[in-house]
Structure formats: structure tokens, C-alpha cells
C-alpha atoms as a PDB file:
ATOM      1  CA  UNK A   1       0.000   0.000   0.000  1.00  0.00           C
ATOM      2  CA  UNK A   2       1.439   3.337  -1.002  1.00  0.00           C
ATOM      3  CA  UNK A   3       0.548   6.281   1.195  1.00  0.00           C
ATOM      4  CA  UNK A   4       0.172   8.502  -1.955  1.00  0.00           C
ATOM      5  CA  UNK A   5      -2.569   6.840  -2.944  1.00  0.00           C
ATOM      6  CA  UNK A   6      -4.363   6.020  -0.233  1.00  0.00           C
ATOM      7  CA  UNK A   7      -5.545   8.686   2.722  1.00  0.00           C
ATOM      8  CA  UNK A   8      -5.984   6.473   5.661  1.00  0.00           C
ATOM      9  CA  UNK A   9      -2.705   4.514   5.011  1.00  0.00           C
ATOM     10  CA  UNK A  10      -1.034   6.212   8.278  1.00  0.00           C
ATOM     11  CA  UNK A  11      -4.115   5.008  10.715  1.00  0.00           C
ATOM     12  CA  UNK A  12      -4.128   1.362   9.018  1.00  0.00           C
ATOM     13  CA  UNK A  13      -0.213   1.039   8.476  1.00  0.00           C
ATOM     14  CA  UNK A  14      -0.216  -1.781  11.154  1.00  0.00           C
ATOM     15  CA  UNK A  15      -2.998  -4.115  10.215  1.00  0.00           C
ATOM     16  CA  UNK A  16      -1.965  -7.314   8.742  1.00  0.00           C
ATOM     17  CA  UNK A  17      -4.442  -7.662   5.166  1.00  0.00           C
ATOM     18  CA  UNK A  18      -2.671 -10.396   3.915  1.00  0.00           C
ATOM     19  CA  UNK A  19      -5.653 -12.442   4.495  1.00  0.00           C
ATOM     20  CA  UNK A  20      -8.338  -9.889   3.980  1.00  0.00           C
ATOM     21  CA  UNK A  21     -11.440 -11.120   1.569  1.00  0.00           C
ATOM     22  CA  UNK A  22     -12.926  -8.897  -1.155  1.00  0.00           C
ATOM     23  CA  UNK A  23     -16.005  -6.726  -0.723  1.00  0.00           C
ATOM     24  CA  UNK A  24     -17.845  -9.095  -3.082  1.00  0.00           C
ATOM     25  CA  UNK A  25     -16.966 -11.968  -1.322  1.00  0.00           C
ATOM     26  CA  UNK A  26     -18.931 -10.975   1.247  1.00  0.00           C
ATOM     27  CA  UNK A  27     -22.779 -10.728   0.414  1.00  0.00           C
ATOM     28  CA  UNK A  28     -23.656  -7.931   3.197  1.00  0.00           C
ATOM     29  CA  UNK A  29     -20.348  -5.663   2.665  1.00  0.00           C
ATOM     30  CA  UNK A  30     -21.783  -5.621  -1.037  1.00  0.00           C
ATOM     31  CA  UNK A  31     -25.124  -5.012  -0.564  1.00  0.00           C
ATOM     32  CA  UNK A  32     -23.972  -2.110   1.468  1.00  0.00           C
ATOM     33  CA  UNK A  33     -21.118  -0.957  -0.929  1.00  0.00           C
ATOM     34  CA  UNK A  34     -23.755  -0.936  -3.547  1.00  0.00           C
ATOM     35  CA  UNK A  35     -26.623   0.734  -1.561  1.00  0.00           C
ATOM     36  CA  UNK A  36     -24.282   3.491  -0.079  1.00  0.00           C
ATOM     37  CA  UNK A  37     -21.332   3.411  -2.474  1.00  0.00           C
ATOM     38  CA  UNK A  38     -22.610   5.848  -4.863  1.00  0.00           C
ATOM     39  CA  UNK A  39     -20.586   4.538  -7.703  1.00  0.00           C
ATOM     40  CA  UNK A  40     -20.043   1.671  -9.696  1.00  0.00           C
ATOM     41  CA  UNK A  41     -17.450  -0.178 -10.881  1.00  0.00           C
ATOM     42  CA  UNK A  42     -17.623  -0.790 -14.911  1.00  0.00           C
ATOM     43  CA  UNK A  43     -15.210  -1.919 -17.107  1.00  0.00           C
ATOM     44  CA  UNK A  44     -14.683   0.110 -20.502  1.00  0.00           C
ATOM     45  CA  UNK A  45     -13.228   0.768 -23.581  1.00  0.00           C
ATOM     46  CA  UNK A  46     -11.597   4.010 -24.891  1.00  0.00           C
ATOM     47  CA  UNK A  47      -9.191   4.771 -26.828  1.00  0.00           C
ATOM     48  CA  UNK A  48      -5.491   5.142 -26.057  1.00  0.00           C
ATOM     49  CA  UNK A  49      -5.174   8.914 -26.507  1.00  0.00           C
ATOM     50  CA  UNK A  50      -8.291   9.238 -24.294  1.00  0.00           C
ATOM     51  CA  UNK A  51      -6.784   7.258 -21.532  1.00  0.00           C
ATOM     52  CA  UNK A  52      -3.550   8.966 -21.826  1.00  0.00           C
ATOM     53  CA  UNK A  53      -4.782  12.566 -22.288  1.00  0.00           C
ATOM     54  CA  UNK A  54      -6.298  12.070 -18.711  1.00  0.00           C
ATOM     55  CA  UNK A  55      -3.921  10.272 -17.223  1.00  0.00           C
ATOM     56  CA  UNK A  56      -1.104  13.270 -18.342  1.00  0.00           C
ATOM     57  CA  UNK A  57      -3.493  16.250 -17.385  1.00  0.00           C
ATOM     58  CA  UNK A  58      -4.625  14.323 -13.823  1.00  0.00           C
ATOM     59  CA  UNK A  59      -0.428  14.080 -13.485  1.00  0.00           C
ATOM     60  CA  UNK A  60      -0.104  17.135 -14.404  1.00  0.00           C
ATOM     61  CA  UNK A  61      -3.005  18.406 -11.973  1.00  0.00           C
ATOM     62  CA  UNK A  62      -1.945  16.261  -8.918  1.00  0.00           C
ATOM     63  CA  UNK A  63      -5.216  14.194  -9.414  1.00  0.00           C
ATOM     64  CA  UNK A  64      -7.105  10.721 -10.371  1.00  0.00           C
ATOM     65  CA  UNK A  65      -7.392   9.964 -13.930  1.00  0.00           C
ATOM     66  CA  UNK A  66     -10.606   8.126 -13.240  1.00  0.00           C
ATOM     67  CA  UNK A  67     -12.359  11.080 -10.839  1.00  0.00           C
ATOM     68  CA  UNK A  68     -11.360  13.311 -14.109  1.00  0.00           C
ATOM     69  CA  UNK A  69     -13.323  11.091 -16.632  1.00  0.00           C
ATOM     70  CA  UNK A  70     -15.931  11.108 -14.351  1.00  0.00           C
ATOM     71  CA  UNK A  71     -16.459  14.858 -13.800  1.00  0.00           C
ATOM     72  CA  UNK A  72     -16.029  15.165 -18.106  1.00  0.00           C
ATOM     73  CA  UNK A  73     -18.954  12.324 -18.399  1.00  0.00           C
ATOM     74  CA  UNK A  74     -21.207  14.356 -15.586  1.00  0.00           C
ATOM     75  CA  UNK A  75     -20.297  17.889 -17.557  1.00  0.00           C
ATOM     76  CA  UNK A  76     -21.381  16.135 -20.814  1.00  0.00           C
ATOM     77  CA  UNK A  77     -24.765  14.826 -19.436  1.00  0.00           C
ATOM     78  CA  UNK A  78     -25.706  17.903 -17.769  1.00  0.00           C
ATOM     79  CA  UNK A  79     -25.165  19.860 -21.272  1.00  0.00           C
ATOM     80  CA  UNK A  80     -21.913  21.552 -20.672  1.00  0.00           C
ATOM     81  CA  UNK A  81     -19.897  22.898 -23.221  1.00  0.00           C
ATOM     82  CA  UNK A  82     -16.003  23.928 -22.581  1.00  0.00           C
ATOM     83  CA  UNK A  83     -17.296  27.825 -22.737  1.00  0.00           C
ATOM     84  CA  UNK A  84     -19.283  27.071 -20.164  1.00  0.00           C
ATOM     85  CA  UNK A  85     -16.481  25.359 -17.894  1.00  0.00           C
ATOM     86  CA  UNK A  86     -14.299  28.337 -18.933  1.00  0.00           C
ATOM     87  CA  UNK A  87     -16.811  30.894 -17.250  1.00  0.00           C
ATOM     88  CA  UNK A  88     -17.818  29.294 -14.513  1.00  0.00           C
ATOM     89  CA  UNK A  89     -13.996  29.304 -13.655  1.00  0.00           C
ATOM     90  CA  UNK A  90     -13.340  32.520 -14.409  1.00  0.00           C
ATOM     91  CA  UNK A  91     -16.343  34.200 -12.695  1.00  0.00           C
ATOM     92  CA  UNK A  92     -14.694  31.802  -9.337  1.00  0.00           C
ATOM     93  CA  UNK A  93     -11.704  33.119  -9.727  1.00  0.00           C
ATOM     94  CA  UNK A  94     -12.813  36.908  -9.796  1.00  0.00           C
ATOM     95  CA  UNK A  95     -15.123  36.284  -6.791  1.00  0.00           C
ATOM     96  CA  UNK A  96     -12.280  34.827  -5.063  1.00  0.00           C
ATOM     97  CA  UNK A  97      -9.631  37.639  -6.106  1.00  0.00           C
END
């Protein structure tokens, strides 16, 4: 476990996992992941210059690749256009100057 990528590496540094079981192995822990989770885990295809476009700009940003792709697919389904990203940052960054 790398402390980079996970947040409460410091408080669980000492437990032992070796033997732990997957969420889906056990039929509660899922049910719960799934009811409270709020997200799902799919498995998809894109295309190399996709994946590596976010990958280089979540690098670059100090962020997750996969939380990136996520916020682009939520922009798209809610209508937004880059303009519209571009404003809504700039009219933040006014407010907050």
C-alpha cells in the first residue's frame, strides 16, 4: 500500500491484510457498498489517446485519472460545453480575487 494513494494509510499502516477477503466476497459488505457506495465499478473501452490525455493532465493536476473522466462524463450529461467550464472558472476566480 502506497501512502500517496491512499488517505488512511497512516491510521491502518499496522494491520496485517494479507488475508483480507474482497467486498464481493462478502454478500452484506456488497449489498452495502452498492446501496451506499454511490458509484459503480464498470469496465470500458476508450481509446489510447483518451486514456492517456487524462492520465497526463490528472499528473499534471496532482489528481485521479478516473475522478477526471468522471467529472467530463457528468459535464457532458448535464449539457456543458467547454465555454461554459471556462466561465464558470473565471467568474470563481474573480469572486475569489
Amino acid at each position: 500500500m502506497n501512502s500517496n494513494s491512499d488517505e488512511a494509510f497512516e491510521k491502518f499502516k499496522e494491520y496485517d491484510f494479507a488475508d483480507a477477503k474482497p467486498v464481493s466476497a462478502v454478500p452484506i459488505l456488497a449489498r452495502l457498498q452498492a446501496e451506499q457506495g454511490g458509484k459503480t465499478r464498470i469496465t470500458m473501452r476508450v481509446d489510447n489517446s483518451v486514456l492517456s490525455s487524462f492520465k497526463a493532465r490528472a499528473e499534471m493536476a496532482g489528481a485521479s485519472y478516473q475522478t477526471m473522466m468522471n467529472e467530463a462524463l457528468r459535464q457532458f450529461i448535464e449539457g456543458k460545453q467547454l465555454a461554459d467550464v471556462v466561465r464558470e472558472t473565471i467568474r470563481q476566480e474573480l469572486h475569489a480575487a
